[in-house]
C-alpha atoms as a PDB file:
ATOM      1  CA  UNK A   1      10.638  -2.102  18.193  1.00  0.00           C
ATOM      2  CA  UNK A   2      11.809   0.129  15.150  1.00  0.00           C
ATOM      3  CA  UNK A   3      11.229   4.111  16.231  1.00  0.00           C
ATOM      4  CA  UNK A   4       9.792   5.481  12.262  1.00  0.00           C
ATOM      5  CA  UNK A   5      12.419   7.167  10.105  1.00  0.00           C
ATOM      6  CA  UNK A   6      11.828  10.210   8.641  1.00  0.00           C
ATOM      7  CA  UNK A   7      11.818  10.665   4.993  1.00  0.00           C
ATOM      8  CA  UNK A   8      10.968  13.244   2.533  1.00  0.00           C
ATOM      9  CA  UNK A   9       9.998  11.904  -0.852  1.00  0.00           C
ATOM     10  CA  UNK A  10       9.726  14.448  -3.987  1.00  0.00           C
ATOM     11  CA  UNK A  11       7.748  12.763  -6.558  1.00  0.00           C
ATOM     12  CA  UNK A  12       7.379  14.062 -10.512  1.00  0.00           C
ATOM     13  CA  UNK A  13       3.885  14.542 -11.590  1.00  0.00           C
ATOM     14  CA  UNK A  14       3.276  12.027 -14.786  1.00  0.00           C
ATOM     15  CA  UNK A  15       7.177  10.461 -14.056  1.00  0.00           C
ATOM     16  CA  UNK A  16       7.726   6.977 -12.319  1.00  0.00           C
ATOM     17  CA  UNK A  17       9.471   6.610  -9.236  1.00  0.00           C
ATOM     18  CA  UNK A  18      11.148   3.805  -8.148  1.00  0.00           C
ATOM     19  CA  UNK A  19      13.095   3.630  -4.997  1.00  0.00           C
ATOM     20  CA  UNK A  20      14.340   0.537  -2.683  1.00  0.00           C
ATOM     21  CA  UNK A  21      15.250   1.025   0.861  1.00  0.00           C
ATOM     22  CA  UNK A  22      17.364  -1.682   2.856  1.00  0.00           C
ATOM     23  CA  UNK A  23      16.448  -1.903   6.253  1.00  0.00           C
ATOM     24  CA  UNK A  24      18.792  -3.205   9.020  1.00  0.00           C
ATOM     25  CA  UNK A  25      18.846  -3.650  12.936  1.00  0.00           C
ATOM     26  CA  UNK A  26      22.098  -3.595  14.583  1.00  0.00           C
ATOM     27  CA  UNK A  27      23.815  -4.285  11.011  1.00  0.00           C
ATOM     28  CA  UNK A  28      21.477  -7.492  10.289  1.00  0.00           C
ATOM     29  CA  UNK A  29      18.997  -7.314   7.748  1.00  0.00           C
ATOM     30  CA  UNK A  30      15.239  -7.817   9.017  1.00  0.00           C
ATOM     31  CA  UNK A  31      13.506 -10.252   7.485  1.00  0.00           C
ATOM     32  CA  UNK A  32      10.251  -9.436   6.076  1.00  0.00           C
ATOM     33  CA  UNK A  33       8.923 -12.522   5.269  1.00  0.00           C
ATOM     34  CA  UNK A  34       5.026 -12.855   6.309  1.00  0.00           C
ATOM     35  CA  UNK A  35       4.950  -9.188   6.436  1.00  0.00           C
ATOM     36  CA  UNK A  36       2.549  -7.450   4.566  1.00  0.00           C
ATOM     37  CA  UNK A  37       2.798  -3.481   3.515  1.00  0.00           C
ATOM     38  CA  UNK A  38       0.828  -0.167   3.207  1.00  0.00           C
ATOM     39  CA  UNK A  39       1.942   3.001   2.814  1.00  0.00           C
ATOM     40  CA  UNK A  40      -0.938   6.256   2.072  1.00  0.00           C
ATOM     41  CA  UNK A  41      -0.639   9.732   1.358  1.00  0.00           C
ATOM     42  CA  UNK A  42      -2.917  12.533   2.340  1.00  0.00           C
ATOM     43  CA  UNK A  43      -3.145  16.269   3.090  1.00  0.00           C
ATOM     44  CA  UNK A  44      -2.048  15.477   6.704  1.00  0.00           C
ATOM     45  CA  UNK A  45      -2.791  12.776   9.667  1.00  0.00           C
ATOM     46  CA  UNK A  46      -6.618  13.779  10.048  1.00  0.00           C
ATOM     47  CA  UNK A  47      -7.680  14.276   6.450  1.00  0.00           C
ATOM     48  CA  UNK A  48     -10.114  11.889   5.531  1.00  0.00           C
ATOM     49  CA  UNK A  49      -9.460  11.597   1.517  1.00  0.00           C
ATOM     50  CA  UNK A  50      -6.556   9.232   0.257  1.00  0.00           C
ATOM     51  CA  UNK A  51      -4.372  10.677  -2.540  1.00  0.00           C
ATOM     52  CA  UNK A  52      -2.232   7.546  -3.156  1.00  0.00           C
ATOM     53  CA  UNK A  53      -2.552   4.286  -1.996  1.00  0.00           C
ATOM     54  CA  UNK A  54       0.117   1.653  -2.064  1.00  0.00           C
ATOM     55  CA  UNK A  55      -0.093  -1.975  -0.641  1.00  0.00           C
ATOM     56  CA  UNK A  56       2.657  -5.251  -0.824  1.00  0.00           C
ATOM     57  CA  UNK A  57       1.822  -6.273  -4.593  1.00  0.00           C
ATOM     58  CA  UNK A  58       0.618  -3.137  -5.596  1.00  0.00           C
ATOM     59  CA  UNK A  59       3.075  -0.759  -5.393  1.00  0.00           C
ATOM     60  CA  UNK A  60       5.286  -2.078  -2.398  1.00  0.00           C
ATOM     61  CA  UNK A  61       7.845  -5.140  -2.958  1.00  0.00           C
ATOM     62  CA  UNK A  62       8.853  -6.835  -0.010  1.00  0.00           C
ATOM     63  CA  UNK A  63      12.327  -8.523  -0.307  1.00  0.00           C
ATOM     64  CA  UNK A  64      12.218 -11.137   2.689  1.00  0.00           C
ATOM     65  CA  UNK A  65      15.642 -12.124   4.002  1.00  0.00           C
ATOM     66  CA  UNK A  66      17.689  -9.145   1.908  1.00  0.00           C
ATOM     67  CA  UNK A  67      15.035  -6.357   4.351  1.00  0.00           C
ATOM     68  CA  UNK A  68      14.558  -4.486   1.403  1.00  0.00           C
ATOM     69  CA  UNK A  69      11.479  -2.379   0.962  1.00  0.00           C
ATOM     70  CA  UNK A  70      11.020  -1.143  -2.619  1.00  0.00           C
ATOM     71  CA  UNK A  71       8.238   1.544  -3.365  1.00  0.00           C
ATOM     72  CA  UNK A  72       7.578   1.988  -7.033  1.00  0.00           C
ATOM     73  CA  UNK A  73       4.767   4.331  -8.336  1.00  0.00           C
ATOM     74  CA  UNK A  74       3.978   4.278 -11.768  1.00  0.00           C
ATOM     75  CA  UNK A  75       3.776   7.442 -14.201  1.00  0.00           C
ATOM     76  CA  UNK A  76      -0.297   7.038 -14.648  1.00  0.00           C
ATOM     77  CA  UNK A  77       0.082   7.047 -10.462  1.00  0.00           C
ATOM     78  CA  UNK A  78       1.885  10.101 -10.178  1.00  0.00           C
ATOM     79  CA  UNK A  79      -0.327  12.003 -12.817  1.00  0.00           C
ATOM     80  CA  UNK A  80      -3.383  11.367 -11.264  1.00  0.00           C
ATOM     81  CA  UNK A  81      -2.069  13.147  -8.005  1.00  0.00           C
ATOM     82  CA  UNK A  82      -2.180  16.541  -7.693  1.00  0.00           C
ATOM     83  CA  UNK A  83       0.602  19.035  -7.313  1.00  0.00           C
ATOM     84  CA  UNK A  84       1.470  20.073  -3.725  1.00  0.00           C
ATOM     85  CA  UNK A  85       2.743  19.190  -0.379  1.00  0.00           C
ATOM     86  CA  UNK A  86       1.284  16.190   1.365  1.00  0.00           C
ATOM     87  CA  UNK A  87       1.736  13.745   4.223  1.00  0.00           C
ATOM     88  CA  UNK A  88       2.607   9.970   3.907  1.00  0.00           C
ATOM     89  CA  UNK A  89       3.969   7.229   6.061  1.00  0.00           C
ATOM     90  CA  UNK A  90       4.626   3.322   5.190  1.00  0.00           C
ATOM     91  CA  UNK A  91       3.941   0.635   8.005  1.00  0.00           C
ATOM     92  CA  UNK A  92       4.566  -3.084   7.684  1.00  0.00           C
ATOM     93  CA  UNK A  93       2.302  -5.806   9.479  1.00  0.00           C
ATOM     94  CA  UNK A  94       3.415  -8.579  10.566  1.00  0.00           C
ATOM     95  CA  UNK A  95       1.601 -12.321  10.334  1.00  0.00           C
ATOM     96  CA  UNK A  96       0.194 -11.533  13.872  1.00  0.00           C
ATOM     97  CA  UNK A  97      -1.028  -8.495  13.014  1.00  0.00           C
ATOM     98  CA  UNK A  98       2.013  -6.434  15.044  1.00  0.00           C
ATOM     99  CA  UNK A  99       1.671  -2.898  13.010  1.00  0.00           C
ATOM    100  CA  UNK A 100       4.764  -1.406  12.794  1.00  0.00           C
ATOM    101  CA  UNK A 101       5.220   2.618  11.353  1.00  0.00           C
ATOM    102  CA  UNK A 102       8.750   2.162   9.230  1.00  0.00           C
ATOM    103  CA  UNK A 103       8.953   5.506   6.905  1.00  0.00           C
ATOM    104  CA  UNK A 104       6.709   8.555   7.601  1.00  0.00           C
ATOM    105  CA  UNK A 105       7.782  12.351   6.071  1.00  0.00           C
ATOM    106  CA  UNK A 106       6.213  14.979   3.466  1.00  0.00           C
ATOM    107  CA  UNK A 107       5.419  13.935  -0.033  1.00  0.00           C
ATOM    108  CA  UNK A 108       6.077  16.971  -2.492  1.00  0.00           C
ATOM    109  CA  UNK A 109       4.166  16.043  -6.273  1.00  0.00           C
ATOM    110  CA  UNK A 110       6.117  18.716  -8.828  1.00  0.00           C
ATOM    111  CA  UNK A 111       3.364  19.489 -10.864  1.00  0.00           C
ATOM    112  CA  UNK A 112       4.006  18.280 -15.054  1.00  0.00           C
ATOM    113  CA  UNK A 113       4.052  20.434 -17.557  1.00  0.00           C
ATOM    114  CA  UNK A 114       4.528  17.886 -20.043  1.00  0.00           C
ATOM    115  CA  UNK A 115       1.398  16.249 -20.734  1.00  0.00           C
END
């Protein structure tokens, strides 16, 4: 059982963001192979409405043996989300359908000025 890390991610309005994490157990990679991912952001835990969604192949890369997680969200992504502070948190599922919560934290969107 992993207990969820907590981790604040600052994204840029209308700028890409790109960032891989490498997770490990006892200094071993885990292997993520037949895992699928989601991760969603929203005003907090009970809101209803989804601000970003992000899935394994759309968003979320999976790196098997290495246990990297890579979450990339595109500059049309990030525009189209407003600015403020939100709530987000990434689980993995396994082929059995084990749900496991990995990441979970505040997602702050810097609004653009830019356009």
């Amino acid at each position: 059982m992993i207990t969820p890390g907590n981790y604040n991610i600052t994204l840029y309005q209308g700028a890409d963001y790109d960032k891989t994490f490498t997770v490990t157990q006892n200094g071993t990679a885990i292997n993520w192979s037949g895992y699928s991912a989601r991760m969603q952001v929203r005003d907090g835990a009970d809101s209803t409405a989804v601000l970003l969604s992000l899935t394994d192949g759309t968003g979320i890369t999976l790196g098997g043996t290495a246990g990297t997680i890579t979450v990339a969200i595109t500059n049309a992504q990030s525009a189209a989300v407003s600015a403020g502070s939100f709530s987000y948190d990434l689980e993995l599922i396994s082929s059995s359908n084990f749900v496991t919560r990995l990441l979970q934290g505040s997602f702050n969107v810097v609004g653009n000025v830019t356009r």
